[in-house]
Protein backbone atom coordinates (compact mmCIF):
# COMPACT_ATOMS: atom_id res chain seq x y z
CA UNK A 1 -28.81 140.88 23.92
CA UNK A 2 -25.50 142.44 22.04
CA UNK A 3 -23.83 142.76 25.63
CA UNK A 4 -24.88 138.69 26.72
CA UNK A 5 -23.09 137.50 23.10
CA UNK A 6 -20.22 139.65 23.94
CA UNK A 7 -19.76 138.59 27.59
CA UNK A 8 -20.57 134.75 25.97
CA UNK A 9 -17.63 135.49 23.92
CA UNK A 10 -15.55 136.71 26.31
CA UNK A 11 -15.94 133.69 28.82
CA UNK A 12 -15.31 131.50 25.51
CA UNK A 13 -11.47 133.31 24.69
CA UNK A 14 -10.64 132.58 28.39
CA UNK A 15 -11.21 129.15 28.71
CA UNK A 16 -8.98 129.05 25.20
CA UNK A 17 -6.32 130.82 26.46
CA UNK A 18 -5.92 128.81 29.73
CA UNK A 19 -4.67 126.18 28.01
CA UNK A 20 -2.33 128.43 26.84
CA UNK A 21 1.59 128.48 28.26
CA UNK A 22 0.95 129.97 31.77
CA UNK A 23 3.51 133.33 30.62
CA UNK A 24 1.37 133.34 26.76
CA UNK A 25 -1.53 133.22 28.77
CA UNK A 26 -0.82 136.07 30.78
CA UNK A 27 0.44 138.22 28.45
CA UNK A 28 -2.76 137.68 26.20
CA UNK A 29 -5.10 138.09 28.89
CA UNK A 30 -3.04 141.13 30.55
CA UNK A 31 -3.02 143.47 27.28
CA UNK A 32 -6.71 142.14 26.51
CA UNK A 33 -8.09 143.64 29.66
CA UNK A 34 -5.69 146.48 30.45
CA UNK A 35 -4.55 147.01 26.64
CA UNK A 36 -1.03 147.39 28.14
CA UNK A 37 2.18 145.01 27.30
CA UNK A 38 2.92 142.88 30.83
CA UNK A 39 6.35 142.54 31.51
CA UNK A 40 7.06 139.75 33.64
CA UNK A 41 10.77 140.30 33.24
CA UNK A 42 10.80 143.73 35.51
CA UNK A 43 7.32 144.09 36.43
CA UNK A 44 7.00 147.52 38.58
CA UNK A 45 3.49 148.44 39.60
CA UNK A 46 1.07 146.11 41.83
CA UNK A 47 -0.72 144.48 38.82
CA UNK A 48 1.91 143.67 37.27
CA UNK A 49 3.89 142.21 40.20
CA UNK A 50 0.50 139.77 40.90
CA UNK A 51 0.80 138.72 37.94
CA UNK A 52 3.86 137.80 38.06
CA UNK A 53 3.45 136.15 41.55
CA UNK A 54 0.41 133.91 39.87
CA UNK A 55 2.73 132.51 37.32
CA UNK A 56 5.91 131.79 39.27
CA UNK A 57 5.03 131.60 42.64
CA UNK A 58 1.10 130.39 43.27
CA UNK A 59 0.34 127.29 43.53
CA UNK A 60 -0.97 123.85 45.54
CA UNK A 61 0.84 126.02 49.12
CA UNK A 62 -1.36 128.54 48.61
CA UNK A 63 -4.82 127.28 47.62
CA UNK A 64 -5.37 126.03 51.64
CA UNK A 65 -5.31 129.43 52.24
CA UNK A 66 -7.62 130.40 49.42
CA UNK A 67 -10.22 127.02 50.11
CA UNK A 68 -12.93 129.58 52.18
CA UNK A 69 -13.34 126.35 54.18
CA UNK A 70 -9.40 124.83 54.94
CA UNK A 71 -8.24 128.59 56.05
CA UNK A 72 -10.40 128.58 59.07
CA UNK A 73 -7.98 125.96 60.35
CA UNK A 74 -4.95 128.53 59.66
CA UNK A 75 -6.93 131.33 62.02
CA UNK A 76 -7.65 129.34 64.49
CA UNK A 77 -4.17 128.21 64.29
CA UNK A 78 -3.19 131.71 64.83
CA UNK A 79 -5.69 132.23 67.71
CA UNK A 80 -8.21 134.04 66.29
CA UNK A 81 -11.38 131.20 65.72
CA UNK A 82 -13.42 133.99 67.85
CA UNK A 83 -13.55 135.77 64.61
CA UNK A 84 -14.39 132.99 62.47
CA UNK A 85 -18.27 133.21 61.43
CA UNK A 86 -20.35 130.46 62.37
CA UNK A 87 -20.53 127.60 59.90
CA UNK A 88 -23.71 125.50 59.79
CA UNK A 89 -22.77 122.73 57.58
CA UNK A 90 -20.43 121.28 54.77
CA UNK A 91 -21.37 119.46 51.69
CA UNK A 92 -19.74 117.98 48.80
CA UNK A 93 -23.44 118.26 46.72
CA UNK A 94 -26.30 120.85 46.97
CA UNK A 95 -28.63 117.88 47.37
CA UNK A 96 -27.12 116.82 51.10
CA UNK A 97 -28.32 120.27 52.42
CA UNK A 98 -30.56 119.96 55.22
CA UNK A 99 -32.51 122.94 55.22
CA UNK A 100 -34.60 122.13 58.19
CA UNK A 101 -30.96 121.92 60.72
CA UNK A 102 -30.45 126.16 58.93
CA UNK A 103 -31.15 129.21 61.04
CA UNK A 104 -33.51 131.47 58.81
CA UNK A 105 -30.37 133.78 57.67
CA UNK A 106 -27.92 132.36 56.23
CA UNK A 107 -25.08 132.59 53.37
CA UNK A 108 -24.60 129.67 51.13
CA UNK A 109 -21.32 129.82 49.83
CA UNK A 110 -18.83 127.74 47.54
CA UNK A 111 -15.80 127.12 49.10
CA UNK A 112 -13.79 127.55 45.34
CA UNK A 113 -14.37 130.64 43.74
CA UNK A 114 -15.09 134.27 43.83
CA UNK A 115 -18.40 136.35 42.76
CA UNK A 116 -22.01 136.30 42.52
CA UNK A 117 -21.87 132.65 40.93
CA UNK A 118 -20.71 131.00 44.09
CA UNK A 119 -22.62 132.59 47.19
CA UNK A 120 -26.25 133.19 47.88
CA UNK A 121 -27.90 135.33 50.56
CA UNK A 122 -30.85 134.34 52.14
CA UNK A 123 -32.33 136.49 54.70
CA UNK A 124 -35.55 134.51 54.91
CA UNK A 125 -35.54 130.60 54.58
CA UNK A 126 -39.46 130.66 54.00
CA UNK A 127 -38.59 132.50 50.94
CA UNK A 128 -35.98 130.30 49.54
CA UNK A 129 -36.44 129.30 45.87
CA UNK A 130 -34.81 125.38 46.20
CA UNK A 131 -34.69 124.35 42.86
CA UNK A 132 -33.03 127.95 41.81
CA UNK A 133 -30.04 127.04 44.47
CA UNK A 134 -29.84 123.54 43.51
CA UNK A 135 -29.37 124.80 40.03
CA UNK A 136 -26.97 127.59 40.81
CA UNK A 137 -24.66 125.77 43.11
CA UNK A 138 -24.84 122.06 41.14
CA UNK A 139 -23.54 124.40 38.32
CA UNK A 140 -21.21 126.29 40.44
CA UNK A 141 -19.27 122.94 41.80
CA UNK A 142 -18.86 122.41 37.94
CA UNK A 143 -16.61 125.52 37.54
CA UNK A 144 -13.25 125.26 36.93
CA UNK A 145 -12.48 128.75 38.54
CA UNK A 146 -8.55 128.29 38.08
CA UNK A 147 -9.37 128.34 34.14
CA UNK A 148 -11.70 131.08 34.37
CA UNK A 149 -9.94 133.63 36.44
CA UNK A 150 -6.00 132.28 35.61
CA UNK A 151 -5.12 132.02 39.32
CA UNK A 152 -3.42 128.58 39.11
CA UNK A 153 -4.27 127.86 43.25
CA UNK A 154 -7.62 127.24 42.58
CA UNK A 155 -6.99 124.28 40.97
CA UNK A 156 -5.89 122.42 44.22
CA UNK A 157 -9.14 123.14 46.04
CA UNK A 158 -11.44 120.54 47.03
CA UNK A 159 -14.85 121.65 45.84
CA UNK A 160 -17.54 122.09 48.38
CA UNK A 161 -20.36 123.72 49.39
CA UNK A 162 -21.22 125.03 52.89
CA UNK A 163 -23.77 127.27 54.93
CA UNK A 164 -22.30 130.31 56.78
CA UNK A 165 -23.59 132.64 59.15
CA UNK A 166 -25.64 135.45 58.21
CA UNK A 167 -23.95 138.82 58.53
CA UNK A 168 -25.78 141.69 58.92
CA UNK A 169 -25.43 145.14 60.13
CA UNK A 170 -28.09 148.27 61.23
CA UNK A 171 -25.41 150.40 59.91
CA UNK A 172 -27.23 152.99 57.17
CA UNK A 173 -24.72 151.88 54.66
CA UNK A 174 -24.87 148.20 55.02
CA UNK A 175 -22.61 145.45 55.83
CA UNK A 176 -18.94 147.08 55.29
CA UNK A 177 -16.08 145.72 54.37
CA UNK A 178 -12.95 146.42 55.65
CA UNK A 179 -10.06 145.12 53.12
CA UNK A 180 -6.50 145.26 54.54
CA UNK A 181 -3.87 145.19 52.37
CA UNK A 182 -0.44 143.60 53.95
CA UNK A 183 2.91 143.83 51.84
CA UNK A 184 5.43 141.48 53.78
CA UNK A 185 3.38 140.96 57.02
CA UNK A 186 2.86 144.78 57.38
CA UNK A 187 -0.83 146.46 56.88
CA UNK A 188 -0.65 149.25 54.63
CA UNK A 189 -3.89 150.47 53.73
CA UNK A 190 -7.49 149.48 53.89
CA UNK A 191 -10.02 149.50 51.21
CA UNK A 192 -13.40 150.11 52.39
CA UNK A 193 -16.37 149.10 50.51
CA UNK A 194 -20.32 149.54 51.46
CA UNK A 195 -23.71 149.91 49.19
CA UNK A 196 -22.40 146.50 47.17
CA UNK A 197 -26.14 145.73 46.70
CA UNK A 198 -26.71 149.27 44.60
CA UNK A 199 -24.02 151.16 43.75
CA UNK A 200 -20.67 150.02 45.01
CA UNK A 201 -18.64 152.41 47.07
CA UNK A 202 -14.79 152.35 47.64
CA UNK A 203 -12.66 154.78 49.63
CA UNK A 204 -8.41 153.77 50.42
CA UNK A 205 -7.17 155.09 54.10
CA UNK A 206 -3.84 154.20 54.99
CA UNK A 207 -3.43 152.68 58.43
CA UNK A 208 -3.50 155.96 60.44
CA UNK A 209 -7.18 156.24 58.53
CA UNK A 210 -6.41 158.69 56.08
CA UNK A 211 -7.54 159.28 53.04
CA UNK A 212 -5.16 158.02 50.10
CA UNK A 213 -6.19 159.09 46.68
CA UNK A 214 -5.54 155.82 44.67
CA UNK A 215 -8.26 155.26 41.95
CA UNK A 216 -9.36 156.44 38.53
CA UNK A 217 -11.49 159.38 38.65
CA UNK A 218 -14.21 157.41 37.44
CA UNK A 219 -14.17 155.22 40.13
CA UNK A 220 -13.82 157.83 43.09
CA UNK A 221 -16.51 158.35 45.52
CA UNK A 222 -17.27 161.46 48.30
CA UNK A 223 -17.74 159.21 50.60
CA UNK A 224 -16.15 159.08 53.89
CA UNK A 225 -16.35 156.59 56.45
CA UNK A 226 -15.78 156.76 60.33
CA UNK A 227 -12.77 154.98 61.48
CA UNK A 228 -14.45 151.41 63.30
CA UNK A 229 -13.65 150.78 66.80
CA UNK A 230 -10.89 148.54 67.81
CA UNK A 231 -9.02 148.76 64.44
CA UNK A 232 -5.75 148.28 66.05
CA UNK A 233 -7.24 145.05 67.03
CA UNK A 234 -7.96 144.73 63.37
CA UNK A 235 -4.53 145.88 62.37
CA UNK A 236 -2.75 143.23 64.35
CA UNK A 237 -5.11 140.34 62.79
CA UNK A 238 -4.52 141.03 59.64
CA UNK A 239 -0.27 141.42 60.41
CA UNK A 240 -0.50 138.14 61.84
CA UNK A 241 -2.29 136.27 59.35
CA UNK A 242 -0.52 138.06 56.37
CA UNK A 243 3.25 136.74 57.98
CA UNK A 244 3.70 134.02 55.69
CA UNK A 245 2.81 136.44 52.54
CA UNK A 246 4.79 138.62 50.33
CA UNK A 247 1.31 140.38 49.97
CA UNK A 248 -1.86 139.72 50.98
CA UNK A 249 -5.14 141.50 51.48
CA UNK A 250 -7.35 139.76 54.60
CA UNK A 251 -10.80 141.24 54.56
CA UNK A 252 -12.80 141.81 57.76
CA UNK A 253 -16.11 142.76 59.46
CA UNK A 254 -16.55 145.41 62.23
CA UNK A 255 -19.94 144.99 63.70
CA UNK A 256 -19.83 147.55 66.25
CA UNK A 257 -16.33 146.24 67.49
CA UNK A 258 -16.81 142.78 67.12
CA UNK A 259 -14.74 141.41 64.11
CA UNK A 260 -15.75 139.00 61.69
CA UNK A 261 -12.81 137.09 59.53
CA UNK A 262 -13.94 137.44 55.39
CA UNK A 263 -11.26 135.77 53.43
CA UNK A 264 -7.43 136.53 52.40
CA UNK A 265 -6.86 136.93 48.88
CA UNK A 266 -3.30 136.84 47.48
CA UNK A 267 -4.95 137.91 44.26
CA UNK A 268 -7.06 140.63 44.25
CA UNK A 269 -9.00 141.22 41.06
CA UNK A 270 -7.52 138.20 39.46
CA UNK A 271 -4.14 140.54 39.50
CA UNK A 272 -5.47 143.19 36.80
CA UNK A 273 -7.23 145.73 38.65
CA UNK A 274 -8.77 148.41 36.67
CA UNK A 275 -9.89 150.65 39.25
CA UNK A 276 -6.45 152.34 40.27
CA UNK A 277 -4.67 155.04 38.83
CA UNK A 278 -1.07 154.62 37.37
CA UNK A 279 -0.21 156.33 40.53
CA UNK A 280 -2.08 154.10 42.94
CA UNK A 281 -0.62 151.26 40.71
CA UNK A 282 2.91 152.33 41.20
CA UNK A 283 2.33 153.34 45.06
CA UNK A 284 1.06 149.88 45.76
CA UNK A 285 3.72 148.28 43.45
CA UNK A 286 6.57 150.03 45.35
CA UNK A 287 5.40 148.16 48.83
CA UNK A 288 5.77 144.73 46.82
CA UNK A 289 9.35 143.59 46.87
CA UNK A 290 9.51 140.95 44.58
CA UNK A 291 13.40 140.13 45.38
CA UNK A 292 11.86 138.26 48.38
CA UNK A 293 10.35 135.65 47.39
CA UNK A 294 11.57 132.03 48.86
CA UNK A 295 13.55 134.32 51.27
């Protein structure tokens, strides 16, 4: 009960300070999660460079690439629609989903925001509790996720809704997902995450797949993973579609070499990722050459 009134509170001061100046705002919400000053004068490591990308860079160019539904025109631009996932439908209301036209597995997404608020699995249709996604995703459409999360992008999106293809793997550990970080067109490393249903596991490789020791201890895991066949292939999607980018991390699927496209995100963790280690801040910060930008 204590921990719902605090989280209650918490979504409260965010909405206040987005309508905040967009530096005040920052600053505010930077020390309030890290409990560090943000200097967006000489920012150094990776969280503070995103942040500083969010408030003077982001913006209306970048949300078609952050719309989950307008960036599957800029892969297939790029030649790659063969890893696009299947969509089954689009719809500007939960109401004009026809359920009846749905494979039994499916993913119903929002095409606006990130987290457990704005997707749903269903792995059985017969199952499906209707009125439960009609509320979820009428609510969803509602959400102003630019305000919540302070990534200024999201504000040029189009809000939908839309049915995806079902993803699933007989791999012991799940569906994993293969995160490639790009600084200036270039993959750098890949963050690999499985077990998101339980207990979340992340392990860094760089792009010869080893190990890089980036994260808090807290946050470490034994886990290894095999390297997934055809990740050159991989490599050179994510280079290509990471071009235009002074960073950018596109997220795949490997089911047993065939690649699935997730999503690029130019800010990861809403820029204030807790998870890393001053060092594995400053390693990633050091790839991120801010002097670039508009260059």
């Amino acid at each position: 009960m204590i921990y719902k009134f605090k989280l209650k509170c918490w979504e409260v001061e965010k909405k206040l300070i987005s309508f905040l100046p967009k530096k005040l705002a920052h600053k505010w919400y930077y020390k309030r999660r890290t409990g560090e000053k943000l200097d967006l004068n000489s920012p150094k490591n990776f969280n503070e460079k995103l942040q500083w990308l969010i408030v003077n860079k982001y913006g209306e160019e970048e949300a078609k690439y952050a719309d989950k539904v307008l960036v599957r025109e800029y892969i297939k631009s790029k030649g790659f629609e063969g890893i696009l996932p299947e969509i089954y439908g689009i719809y500007d209301s939960v109401e004009e989903i026809k359920y009846e036209k749905l494979p039994n597995k499916f993913v119903i997404k929002t095409n606006h925001g990130s987290g457990n608020d704005y997707y749903l699995i269903c792995p059985d249709k017969n199952k499906l509790d209707k009125k439960s996604v009609e509320k979820k995703f009428t609510k969803a459409l509602k959400k102003n996720y630019a305000r919540k999360s302070l990534e200024y992008h999201y504000q040029f999106i189009n809000r939908k809704i839309y049915c995806e293809e079902y993803i699933e793997s007989n791999d012991a550990d799940g569906l994993i997902d293969y995160k490639i970080f790009c600084f200036h067109g270039k993959p750098e490393f890949v963050l690999v995450t499985s077990n998101r249903q339980n207990q979340l596991e992340r392990v860094y490789y760089d792009t010869k797949w080893n190990l890089v020791d980036l994260l808090k201890q807290e946050y470490k895991t034994d886990k290894e993973f095999t390297k997934p066949k055809q990740f050159d292939k991989m490599l050179n999607i994510a280079s290509r579609l990471s071009k235009p980018f002074l960073f950018a991390r596109i997220d795949l699927y490997n089911i047993s070499g065939k690649i699935y496209f997730g999503e690029i995100t130019l800010s990861p963790a809403t820029g204030i990722n807790l998870t890393y280690s001053d060092y594995g801040l400053n390693v990633l910060g050091e790839k991120l050459d801010l002097s670039k930008v508009n260059k």
